[in-house]
Protein backbone atom coordinates (compact mmCIF):
# COMPACT_ATOMS: atom_id res chain seq x y z
CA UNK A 1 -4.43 -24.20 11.76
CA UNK A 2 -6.94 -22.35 14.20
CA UNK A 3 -4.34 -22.15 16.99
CA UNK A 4 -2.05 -20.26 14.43
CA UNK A 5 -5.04 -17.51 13.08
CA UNK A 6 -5.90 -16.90 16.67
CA UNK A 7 -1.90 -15.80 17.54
CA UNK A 8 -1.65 -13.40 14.75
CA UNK A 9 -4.41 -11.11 15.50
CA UNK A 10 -3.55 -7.93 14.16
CA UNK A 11 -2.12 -5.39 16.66
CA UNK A 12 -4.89 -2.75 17.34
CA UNK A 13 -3.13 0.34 19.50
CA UNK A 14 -5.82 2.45 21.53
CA UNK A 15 -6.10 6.06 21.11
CA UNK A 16 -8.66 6.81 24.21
CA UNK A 17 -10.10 10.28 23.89
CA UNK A 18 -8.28 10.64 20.38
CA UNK A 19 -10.38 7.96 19.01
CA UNK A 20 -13.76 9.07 20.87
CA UNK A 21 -14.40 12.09 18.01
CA UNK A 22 -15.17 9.39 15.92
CA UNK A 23 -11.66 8.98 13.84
CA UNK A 24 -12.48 5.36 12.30
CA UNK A 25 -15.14 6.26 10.09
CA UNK A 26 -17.38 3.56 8.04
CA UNK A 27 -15.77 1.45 5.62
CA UNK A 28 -16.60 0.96 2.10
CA UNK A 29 -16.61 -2.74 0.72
CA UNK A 30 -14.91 -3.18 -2.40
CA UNK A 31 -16.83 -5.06 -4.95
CA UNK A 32 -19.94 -5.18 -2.57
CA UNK A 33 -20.97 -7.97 -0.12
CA UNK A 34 -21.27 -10.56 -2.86
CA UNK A 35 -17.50 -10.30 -3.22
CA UNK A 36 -15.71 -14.11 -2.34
CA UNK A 37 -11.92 -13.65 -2.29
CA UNK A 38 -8.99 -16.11 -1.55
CA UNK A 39 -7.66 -16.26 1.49
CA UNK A 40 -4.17 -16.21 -0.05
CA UNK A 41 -5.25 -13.79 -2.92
CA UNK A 42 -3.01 -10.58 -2.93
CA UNK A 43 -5.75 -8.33 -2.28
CA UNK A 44 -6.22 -10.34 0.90
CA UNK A 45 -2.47 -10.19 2.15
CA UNK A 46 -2.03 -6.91 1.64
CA UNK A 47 -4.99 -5.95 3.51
CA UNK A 48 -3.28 -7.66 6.00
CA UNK A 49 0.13 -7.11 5.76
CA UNK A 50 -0.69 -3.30 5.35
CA UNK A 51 -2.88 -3.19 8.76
CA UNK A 52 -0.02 -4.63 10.41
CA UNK A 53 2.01 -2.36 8.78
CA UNK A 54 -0.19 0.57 10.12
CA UNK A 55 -0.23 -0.81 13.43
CA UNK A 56 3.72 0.08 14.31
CA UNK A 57 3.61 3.57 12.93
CA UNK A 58 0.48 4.23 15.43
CA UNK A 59 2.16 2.78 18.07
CA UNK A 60 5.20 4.92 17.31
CA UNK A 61 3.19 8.05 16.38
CA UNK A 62 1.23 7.63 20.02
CA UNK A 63 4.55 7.57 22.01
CA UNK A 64 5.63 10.72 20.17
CA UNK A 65 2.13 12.44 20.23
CA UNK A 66 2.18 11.93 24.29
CA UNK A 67 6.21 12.84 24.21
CA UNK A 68 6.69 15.56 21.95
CA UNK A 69 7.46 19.57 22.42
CA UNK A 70 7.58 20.31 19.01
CA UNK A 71 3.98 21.25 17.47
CA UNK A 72 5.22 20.18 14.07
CA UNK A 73 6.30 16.19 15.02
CA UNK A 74 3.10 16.39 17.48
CA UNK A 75 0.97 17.73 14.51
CA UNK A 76 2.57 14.71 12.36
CA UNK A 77 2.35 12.03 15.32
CA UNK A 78 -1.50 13.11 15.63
CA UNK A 79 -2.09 13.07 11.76
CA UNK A 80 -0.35 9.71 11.53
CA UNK A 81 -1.95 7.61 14.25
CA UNK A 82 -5.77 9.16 13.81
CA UNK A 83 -5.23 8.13 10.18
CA UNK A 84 -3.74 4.76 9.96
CA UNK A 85 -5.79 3.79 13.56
CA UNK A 86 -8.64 4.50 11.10
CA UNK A 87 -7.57 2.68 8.48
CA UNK A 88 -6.76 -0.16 10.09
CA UNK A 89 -10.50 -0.49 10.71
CA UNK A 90 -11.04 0.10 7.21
CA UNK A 91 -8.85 -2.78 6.45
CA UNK A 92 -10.08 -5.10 8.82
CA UNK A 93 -14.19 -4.39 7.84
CA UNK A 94 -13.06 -5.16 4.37
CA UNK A 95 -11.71 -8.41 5.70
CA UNK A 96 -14.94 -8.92 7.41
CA UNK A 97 -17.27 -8.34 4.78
CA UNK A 98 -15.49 -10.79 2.38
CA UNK A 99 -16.57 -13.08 5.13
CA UNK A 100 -12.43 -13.93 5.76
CA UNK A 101 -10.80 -13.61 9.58
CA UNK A 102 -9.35 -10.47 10.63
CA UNK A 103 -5.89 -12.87 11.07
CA UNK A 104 -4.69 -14.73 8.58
CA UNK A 105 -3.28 -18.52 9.11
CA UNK A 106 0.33 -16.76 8.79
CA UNK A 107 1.91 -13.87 11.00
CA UNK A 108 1.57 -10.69 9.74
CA UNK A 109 4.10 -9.92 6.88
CA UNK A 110 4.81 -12.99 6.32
CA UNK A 111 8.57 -14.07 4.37
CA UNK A 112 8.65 -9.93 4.02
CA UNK A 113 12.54 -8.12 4.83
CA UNK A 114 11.01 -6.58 7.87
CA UNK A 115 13.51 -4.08 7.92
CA UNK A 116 13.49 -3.22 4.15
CA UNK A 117 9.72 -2.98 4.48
CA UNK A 118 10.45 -0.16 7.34
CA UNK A 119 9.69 -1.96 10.56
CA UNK A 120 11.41 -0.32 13.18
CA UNK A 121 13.11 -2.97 15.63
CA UNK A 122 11.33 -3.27 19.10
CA UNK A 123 14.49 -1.77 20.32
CA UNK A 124 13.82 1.10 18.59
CA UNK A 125 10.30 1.72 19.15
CA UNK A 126 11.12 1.18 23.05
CA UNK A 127 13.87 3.78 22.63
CA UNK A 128 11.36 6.75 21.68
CA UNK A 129 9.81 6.55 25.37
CA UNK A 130 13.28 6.87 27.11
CA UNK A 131 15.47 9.29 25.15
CA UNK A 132 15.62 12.97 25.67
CA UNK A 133 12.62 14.42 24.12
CA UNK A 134 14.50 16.49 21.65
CA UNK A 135 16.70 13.29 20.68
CA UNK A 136 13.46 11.24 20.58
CA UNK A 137 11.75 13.57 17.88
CA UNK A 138 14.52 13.39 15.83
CA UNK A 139 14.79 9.26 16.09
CA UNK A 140 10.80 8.84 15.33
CA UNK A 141 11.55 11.55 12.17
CA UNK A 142 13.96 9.01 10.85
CA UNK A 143 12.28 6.09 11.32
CA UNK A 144 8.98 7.24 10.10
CA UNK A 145 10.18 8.20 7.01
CA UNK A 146 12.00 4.67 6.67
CA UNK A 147 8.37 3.12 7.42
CA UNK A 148 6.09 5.74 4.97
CA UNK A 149 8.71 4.67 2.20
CA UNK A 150 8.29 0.58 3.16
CA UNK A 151 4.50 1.08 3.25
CA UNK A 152 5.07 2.69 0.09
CA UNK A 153 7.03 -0.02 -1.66
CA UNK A 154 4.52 -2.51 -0.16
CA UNK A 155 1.61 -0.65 -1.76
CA UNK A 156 3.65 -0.62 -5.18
CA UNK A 157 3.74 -4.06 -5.13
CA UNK A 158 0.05 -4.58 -4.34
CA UNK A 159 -0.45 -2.86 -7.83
CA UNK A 160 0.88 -5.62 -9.81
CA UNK A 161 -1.27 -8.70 -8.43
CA UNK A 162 -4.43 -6.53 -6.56
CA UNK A 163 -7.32 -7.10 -8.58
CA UNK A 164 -10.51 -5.45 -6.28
CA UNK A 165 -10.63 -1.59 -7.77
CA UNK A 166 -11.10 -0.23 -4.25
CA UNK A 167 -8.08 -1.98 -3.05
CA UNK A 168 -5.71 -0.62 -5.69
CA UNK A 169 -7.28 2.80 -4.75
CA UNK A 170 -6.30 2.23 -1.02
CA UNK A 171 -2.59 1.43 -2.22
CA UNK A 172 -2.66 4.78 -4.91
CA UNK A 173 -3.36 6.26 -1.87
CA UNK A 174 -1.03 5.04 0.38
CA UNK A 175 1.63 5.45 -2.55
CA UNK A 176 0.77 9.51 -2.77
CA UNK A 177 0.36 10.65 0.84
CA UNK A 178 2.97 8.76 2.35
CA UNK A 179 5.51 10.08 -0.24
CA UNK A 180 3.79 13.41 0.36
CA UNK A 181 4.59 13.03 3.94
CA UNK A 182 8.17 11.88 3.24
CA UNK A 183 8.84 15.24 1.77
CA UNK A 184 7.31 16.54 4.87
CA UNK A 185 9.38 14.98 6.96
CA UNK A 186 12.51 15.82 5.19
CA UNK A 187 11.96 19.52 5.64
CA UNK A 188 11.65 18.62 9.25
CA UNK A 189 14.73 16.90 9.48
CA UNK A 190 16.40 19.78 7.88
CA UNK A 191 15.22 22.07 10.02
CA UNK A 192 16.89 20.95 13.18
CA UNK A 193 20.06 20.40 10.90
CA UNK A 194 19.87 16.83 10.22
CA UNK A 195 20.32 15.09 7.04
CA UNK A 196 17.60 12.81 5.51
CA UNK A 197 19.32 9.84 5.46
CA UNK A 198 19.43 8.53 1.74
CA UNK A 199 17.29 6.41 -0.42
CA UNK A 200 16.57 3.02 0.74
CA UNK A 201 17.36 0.29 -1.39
CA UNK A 202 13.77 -0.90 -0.92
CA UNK A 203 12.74 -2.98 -3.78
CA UNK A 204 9.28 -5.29 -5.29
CA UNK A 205 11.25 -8.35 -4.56
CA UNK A 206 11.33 -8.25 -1.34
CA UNK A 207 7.40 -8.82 -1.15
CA UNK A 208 8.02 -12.58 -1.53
CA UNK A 209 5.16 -13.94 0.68
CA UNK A 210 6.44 -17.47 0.34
């Protein structure tokens, strides 16, 4: 289905002069260039599904870094999109090197919950350029930390069926400094007197890719 792996290219968000001090650095290749993996393999959708992922919170994290008065949600906002921008590359050279299409056959995320995986709405992405700055900060706190702990849950789940060492690395990763950054952000939220909102009922079996 060519027409189909052209559509769902994944969503690359520009950075300009951000991006020009060299953020995406080289990527490694797990299991060297010899490495032949299945298209439908789970190290190969969550490469995927995890650059798509990555792709929302920079768009988010760009709005806020352009928007924001507060040096703390800027600081974050910067942190967030320089990292995950460089990622994605990451992501998609591993993709590359396995000699597999930056898109898969199926959109991105594929039979996920969306919304249990921590994709904001387009609604609400929209809605951090127009509200009130100090309103808006709060908003993208909130929904970042609803995304870190989806991308964490999706990471989890790579665990079980991920078989390519550097690829369970990446999600050990994403599992430790995006519950790092939850904490982060919860201070934050405290600090202009708003409650983190409670756990999410986020669980494994919403990963169903079927």
């Amino acid at each position: 289905m060519t027409q189909k792996a052209s559509r769902w290219t994944l969503p690359v968000v520009g950075l300009g002069a951000l991006l020009a001090g060299g953020a995406l650095g080289a990527f490694v290749v797990p299991g060297g260039p010899s490495v032949r993996l299945a298209d439908d393999s789970a190290d190969v959708e969550f490469v995927r599904d995890m650059a798509a992922h990555h792709a929302q919170a920079v768009e988010m994290s760009v709005v806020m870094l352009k928007r924001a008065s507060d040096p703390a949600v800027k600081l974050l906002a910067q942190d967030i999109a320089l990292t995950q921008q460089g990622q994605i590359g990451q992501l998609s050279g591993w993709l590359t090197a396995w000699g597999l299409p930056v898109a898969g056959p199926k959109p991105p995320m594929h039979g996920m919950d969306r919304a249990a995986m921590g994709m904001a709405t387009p609604a609400d992405v929209q809605a951090l350029d127009t509200l009130p700055v100090r309103v808006a900060e709060g908003r993208y706190l909130v929904l970042m930390r609803r995304h870190h702990l989806g991308g964490v849950t999706m990471a989890q789940a790579a665990l079980k069926g991920a078989r390519q060492p550097l690829v369970r690395a990446f999600a050990n990763r994403v599992v430790a400094s995006q519950t790092a950054e939850v904490r982060s952000i919860d201070a934050m939220l405290r600090a202009r007197d708003l409650t983190p909102p409670g756990p999410d009922n986020i669980h494994t079996e919403d990963m169903d890719h079927g």
